[in-house]
C-alpha atoms as a PDB file:
ATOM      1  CA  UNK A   1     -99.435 -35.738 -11.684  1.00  0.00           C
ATOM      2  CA  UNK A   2    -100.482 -37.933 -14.701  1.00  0.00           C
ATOM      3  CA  UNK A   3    -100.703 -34.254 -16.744  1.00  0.00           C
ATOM      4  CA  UNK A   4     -97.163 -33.715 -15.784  1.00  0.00           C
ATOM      5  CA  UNK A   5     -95.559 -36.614 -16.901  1.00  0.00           C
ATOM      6  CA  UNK A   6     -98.003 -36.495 -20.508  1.00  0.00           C
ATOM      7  CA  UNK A   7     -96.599 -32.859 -20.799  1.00  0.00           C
ATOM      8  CA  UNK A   8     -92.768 -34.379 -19.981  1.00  0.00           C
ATOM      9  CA  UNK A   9     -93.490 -37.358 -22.457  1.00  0.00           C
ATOM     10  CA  UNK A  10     -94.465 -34.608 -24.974  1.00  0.00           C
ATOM     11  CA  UNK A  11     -91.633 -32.680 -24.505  1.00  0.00           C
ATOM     12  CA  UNK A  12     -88.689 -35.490 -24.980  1.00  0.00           C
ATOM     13  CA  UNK A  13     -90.495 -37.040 -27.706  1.00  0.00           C
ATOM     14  CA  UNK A  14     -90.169 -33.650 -29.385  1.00  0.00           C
ATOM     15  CA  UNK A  15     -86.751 -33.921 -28.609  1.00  0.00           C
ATOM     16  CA  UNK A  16     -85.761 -36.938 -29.205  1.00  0.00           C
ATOM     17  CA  UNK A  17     -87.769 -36.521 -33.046  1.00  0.00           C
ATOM     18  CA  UNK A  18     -85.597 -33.047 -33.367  1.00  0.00           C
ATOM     19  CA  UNK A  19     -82.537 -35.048 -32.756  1.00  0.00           C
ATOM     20  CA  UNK A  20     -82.902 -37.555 -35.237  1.00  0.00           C
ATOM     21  CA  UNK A  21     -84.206 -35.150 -38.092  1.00  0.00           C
ATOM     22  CA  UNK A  22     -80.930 -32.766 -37.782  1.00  0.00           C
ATOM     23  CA  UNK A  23     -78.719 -36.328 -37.947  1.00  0.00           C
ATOM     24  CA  UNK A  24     -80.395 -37.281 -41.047  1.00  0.00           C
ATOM     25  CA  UNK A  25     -80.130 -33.708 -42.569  1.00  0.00           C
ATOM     26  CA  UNK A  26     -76.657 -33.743 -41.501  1.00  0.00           C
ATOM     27  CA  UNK A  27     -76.063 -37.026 -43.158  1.00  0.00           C
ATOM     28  CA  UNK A  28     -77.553 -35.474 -46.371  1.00  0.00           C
ATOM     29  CA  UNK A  29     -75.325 -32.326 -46.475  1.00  0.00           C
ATOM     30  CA  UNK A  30     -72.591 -32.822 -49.966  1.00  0.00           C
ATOM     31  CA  UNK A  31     -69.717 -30.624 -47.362  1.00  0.00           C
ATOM     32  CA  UNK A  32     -67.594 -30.679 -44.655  1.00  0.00           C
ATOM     33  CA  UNK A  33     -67.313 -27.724 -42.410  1.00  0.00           C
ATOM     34  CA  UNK A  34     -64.612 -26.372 -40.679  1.00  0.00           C
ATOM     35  CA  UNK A  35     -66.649 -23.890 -37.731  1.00  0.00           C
ATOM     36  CA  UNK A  36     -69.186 -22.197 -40.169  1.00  0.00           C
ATOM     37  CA  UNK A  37     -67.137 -21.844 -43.574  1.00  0.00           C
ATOM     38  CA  UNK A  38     -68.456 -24.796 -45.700  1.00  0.00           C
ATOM     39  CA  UNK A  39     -65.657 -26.962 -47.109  1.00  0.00           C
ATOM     40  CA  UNK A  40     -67.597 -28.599 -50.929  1.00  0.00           C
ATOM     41  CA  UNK A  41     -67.121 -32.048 -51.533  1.00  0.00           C
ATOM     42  CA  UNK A  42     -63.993 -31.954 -54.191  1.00  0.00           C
ATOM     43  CA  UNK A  43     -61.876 -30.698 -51.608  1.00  0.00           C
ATOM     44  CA  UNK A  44     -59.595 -31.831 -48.687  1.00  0.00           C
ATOM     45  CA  UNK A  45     -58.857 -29.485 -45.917  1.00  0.00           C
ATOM     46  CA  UNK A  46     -54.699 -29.322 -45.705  1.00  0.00           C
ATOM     47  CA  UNK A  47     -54.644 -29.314 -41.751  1.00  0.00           C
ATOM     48  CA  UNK A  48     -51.362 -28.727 -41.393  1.00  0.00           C
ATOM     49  CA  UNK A  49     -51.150 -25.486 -43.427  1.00  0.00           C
ATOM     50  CA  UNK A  50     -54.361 -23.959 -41.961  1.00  0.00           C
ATOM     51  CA  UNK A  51     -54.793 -22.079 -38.673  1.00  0.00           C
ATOM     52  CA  UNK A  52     -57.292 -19.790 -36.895  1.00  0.00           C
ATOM     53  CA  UNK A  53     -57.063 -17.297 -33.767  1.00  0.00           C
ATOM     54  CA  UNK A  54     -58.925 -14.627 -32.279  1.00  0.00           C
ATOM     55  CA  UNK A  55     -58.046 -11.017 -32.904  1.00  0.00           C
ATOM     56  CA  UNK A  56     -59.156  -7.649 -30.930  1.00  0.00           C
ATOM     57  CA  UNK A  57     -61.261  -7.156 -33.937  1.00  0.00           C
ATOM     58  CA  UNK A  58     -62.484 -10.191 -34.662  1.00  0.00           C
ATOM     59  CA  UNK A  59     -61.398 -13.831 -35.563  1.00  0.00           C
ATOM     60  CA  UNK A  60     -59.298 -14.774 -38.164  1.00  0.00           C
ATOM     61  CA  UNK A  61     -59.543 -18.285 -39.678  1.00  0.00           C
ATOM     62  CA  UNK A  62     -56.985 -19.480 -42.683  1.00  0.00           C
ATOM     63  CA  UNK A  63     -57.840 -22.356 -44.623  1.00  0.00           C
ATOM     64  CA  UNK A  64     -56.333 -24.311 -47.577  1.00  0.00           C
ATOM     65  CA  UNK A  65     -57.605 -26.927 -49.265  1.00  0.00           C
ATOM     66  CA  UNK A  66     -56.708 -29.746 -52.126  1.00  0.00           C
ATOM     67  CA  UNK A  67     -58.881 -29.322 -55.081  1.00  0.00           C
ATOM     68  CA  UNK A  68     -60.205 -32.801 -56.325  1.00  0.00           C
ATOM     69  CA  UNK A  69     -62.226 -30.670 -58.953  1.00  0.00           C
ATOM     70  CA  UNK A  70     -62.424 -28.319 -61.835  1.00  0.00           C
ATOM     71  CA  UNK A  71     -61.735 -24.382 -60.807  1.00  0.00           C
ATOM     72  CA  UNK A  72     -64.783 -23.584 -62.572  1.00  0.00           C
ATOM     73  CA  UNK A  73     -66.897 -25.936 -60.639  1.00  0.00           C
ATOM     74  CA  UNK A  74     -65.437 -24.803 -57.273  1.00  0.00           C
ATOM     75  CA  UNK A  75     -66.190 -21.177 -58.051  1.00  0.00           C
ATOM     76  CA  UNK A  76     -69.818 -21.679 -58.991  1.00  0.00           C
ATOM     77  CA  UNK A  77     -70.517 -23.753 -56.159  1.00  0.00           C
ATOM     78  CA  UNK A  78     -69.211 -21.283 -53.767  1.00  0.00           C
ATOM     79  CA  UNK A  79     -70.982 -18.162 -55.376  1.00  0.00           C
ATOM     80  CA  UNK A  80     -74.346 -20.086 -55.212  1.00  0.00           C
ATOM     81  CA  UNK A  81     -73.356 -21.690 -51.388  1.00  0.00           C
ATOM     82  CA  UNK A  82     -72.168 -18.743 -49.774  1.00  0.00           C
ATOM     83  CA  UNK A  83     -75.402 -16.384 -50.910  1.00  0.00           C
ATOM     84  CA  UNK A  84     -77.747 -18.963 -49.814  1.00  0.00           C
ATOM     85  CA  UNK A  85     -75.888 -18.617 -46.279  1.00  0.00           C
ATOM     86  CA  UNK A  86     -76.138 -15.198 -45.639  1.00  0.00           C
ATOM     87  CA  UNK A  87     -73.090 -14.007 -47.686  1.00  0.00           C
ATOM     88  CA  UNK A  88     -72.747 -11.001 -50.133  1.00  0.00           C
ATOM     89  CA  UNK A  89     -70.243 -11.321 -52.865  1.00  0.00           C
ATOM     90  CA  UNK A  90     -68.681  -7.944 -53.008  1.00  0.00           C
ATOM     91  CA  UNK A  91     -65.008  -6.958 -54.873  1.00  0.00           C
ATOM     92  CA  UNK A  92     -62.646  -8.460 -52.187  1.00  0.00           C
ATOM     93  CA  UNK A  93     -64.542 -11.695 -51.414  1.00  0.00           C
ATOM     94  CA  UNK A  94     -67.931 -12.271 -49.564  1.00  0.00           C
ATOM     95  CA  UNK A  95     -69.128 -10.511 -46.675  1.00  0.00           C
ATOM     96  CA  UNK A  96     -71.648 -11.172 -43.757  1.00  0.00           C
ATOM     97  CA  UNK A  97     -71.790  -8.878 -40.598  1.00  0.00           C
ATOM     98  CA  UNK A  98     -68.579  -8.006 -39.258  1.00  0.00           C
ATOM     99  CA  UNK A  99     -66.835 -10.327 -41.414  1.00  0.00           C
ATOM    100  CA  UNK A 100     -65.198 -10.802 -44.599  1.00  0.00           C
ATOM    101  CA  UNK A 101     -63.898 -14.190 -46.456  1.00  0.00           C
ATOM    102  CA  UNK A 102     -61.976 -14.605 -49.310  1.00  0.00           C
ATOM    103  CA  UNK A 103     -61.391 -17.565 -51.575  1.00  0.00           C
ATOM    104  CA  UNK A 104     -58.723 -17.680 -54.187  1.00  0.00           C
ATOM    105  CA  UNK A 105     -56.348 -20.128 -55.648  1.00  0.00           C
ATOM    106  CA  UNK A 106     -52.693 -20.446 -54.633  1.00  0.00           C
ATOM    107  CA  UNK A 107     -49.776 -22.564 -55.059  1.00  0.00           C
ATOM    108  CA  UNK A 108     -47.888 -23.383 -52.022  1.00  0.00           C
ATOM    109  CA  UNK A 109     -44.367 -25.637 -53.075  1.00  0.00           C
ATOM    110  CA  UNK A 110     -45.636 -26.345 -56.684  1.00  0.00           C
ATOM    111  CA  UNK A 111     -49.167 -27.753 -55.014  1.00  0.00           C
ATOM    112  CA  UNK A 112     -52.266 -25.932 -55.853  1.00  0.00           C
ATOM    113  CA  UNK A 113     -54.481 -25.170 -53.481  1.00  0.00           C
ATOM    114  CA  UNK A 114     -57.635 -22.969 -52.484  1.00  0.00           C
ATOM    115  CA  UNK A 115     -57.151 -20.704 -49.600  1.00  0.00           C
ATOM    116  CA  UNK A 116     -60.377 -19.806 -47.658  1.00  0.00           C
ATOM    117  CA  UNK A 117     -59.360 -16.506 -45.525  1.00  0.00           C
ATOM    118  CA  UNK A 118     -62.331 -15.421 -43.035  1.00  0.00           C
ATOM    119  CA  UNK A 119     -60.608 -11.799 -41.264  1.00  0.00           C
ATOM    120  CA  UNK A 120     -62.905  -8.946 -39.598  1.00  0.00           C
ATOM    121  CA  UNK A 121     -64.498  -6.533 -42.086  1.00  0.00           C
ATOM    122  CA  UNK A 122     -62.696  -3.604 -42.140  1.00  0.00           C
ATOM    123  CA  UNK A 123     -64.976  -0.730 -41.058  1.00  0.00           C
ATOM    124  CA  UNK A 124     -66.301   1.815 -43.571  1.00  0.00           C
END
């Protein structure tokens, strides 16, 4: 019995040090994220302009964003974020898997803003 309850010990200590080592990564992070498309600091996601759904091929997730920043500093830190996650910059965007996402500047009623489209990757 006394082996079990070492073993349990063990186990939610474990746990319990996971837990607090992802909060304090988490806390660390210099981005938001809206589901797994990194918003950098130097931006503000414009809620009521953005939307996602579900498609037969795949989902489809629209964000814009305020720039607080320089173009040229938003650009960089993208191309350097998104590889490090998985991403391959390719001539319409980034692509990982199935997906494709695609990050250009836009004005929207005289406001610029940065629009973050993630859509299925069309197949080859």
């Amino acid at each position: 019995m006394k082996s079990y309850h070492s073993k349990i010990s063990v186990i939610f200590a474990l746990a319990l040090g996971l837990c607090c080592a992802s909060v304090s990564l988490r806390a660390a992070e210099p981005q938001q994220w809206v589901a797994d498309i990194p918003i950098i600091d130097g931006l503000t996601v414009a809620a009521e302009l953005s939307f996602s759904f579900d498609s037969p091929s795949g989902r489809v997730m629209v964000i814009y964003a305020r720039p607080d920043k320089q173009d040229t500093d938003i650009t960089a830190a993208y191309s350097r974020l998104l590889g490090a996650l998985g991403w391959q910059a390719d001539t319409q965007g980034f692509s990982r898997a199935s997906e494709q996402l695609k990050i250009e500047k836009v004005r929207v009623e005289n406001i610029d803003l940065w629009r973050f489209a993630l859509t299925p990757r069309p197949a080859s």
